[in-house]
N, C-alpha and C. Protein backbone atom coordinates (compact mmCIF):
# COMPACT_ATOMS: atom_id res chain seq x y z
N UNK A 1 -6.58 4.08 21.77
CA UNK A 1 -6.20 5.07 20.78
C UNK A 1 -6.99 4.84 19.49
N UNK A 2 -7.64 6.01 18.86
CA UNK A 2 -8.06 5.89 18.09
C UNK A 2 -7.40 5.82 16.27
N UNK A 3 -7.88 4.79 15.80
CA UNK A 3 -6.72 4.79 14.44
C UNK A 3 -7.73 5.03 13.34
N UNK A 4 -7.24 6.00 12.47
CA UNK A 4 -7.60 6.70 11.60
C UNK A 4 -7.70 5.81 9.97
N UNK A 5 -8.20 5.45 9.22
CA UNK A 5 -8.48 4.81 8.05
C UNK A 5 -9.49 5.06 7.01
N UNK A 6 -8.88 5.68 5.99
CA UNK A 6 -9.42 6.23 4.68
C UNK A 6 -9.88 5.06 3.60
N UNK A 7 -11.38 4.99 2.97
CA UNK A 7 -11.64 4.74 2.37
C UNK A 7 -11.95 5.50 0.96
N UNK A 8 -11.75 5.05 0.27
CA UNK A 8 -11.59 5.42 -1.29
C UNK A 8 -13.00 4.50 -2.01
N UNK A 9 -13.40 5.86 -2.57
CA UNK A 9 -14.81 5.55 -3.42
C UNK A 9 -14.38 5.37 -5.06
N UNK A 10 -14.57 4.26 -5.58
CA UNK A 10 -14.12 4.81 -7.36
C UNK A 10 -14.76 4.14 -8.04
N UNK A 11 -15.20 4.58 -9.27
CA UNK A 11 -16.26 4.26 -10.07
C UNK A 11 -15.69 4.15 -11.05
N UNK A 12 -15.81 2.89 -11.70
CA UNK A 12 -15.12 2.42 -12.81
C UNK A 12 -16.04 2.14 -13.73
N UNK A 13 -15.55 2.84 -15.16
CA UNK A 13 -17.31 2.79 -15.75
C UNK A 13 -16.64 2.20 -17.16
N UNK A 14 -17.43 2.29 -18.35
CA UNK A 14 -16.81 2.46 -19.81
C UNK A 14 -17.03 3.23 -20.59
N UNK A 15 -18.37 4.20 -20.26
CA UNK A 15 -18.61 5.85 -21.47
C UNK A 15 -19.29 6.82 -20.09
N UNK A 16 -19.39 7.73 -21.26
CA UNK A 16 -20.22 8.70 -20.24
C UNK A 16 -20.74 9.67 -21.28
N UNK A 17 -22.04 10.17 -20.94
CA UNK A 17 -22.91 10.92 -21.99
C UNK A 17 -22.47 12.06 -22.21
N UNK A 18 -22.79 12.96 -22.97
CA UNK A 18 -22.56 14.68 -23.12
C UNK A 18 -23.49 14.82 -22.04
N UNK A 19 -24.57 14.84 -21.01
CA UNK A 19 -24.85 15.36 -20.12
C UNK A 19 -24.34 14.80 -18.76
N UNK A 20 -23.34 13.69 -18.53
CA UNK A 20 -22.31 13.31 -18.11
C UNK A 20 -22.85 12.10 -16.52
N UNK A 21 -23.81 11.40 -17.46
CA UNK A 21 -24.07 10.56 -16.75
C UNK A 21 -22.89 9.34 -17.28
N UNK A 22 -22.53 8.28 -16.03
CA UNK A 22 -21.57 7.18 -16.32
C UNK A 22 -22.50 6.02 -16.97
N UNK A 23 -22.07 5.13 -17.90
CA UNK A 23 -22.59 3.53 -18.01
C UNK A 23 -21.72 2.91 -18.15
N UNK A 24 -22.48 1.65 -17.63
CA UNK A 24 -21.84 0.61 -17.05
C UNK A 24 -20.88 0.54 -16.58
N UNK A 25 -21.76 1.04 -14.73
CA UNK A 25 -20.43 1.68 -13.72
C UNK A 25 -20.75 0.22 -13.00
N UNK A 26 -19.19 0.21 -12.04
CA UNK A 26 -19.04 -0.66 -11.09
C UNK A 26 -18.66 0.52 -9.93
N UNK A 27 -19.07 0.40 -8.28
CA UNK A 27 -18.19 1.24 -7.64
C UNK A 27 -17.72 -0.28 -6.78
N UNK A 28 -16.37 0.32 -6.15
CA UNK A 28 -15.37 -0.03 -5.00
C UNK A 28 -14.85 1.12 -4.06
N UNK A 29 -15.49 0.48 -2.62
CA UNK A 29 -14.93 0.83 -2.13
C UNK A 29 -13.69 0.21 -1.26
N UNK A 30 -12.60 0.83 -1.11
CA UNK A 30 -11.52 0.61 -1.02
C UNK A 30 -10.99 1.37 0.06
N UNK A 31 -9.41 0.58 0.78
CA UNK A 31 -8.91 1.18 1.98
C UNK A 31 -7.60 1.15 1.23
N UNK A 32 -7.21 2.88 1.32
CA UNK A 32 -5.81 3.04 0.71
C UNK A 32 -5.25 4.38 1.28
N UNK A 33 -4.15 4.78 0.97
CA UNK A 33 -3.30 5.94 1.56
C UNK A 33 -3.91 6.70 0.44
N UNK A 34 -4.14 6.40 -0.67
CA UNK A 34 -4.40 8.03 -1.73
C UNK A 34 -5.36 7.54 -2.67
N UNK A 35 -5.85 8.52 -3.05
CA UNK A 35 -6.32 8.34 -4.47
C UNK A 35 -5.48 7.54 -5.98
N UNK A 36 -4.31 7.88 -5.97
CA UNK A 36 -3.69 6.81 -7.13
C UNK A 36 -3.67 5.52 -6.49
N UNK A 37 -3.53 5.13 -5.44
CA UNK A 37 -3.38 3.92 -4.63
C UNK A 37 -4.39 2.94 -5.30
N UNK A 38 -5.60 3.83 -4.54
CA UNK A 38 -7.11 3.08 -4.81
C UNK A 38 -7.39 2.90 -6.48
N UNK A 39 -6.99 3.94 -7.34
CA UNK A 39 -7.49 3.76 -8.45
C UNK A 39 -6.51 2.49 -9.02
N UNK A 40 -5.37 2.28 -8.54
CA UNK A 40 -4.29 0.98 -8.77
C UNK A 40 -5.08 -0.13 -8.57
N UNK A 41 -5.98 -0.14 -7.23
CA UNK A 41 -6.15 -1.44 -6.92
C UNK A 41 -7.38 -1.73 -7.61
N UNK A 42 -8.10 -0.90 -7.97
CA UNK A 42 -9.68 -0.77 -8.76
C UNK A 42 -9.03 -1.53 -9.68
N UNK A 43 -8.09 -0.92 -10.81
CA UNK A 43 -7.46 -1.20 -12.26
C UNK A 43 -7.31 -3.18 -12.25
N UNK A 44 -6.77 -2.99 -10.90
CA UNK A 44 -6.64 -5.07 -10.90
C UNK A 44 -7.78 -5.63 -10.41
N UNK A 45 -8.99 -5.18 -9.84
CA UNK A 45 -10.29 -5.84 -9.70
C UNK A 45 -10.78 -5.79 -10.82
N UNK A 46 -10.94 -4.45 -11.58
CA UNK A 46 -12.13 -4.86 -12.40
C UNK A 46 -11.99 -4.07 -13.53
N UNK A 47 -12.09 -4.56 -14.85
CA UNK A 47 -11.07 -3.68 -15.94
C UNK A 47 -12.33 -3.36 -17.10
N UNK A 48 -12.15 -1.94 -16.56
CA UNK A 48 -13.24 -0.86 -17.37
C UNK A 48 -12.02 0.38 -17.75
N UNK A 49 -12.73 0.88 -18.98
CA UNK A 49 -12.58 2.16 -19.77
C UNK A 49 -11.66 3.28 -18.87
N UNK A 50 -12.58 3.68 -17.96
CA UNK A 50 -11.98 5.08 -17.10
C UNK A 50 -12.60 4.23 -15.45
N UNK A 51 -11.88 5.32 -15.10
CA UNK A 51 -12.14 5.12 -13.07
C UNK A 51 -11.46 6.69 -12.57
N UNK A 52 -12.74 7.07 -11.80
CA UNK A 52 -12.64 8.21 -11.37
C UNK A 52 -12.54 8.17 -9.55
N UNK A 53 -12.21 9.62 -9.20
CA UNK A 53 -12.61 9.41 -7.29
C UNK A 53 -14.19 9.86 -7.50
N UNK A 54 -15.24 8.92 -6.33
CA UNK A 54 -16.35 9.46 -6.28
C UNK A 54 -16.42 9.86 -5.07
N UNK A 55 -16.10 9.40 -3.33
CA UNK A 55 -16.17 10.03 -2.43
C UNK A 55 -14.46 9.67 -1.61
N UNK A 56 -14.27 10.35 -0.40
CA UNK A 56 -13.29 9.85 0.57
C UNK A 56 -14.15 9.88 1.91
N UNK A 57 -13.81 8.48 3.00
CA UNK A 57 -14.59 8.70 3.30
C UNK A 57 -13.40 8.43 5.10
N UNK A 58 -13.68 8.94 5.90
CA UNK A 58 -12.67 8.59 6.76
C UNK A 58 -13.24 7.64 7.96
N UNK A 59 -12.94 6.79 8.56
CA UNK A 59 -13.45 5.71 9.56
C UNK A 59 -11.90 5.95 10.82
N UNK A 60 -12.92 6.02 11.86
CA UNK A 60 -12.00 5.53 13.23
C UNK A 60 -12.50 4.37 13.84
N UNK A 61 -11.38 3.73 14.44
CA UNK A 61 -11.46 2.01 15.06
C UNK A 61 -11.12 2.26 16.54
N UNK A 62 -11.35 2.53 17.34
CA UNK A 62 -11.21 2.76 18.70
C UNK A 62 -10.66 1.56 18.68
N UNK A 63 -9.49 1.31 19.36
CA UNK A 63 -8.83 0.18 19.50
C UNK A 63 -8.24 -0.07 21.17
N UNK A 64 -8.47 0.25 22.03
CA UNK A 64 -8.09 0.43 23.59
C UNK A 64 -9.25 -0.74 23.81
């Protein structure tokens, strides 16, 4: 059976320009049920300004 598992992209930065590039980004990717989840667990790795979603990404594990 195949099992289903979401990864969470988030980019944790500290400014961002008026033409809306990020600096001094970190990304994580992360395995969580949601988007607030992941941005929770970002907040206790690594402590920057803002953290946004950048992708979702979905993975199957064939497990039989």
């Amino acid at each position: 059976m195949d099992k289903i598992k979401t990864i969470f992209v988030i980019q944790a930065y500290e400014s961002q320009t008026d033409t809306g590039q990020i600096m001094d980004t970190v990304i994580l990717e992360l395995f969580a049920s949601s988007e607030k989840e992941a941005i929770k667990k970002a907040k206790k790795m690594v402590e920057k300004k803002f953290y946004r979603l950048s992708r979702v990404i979905e993975t199957r594990n064939d497990t039989r």
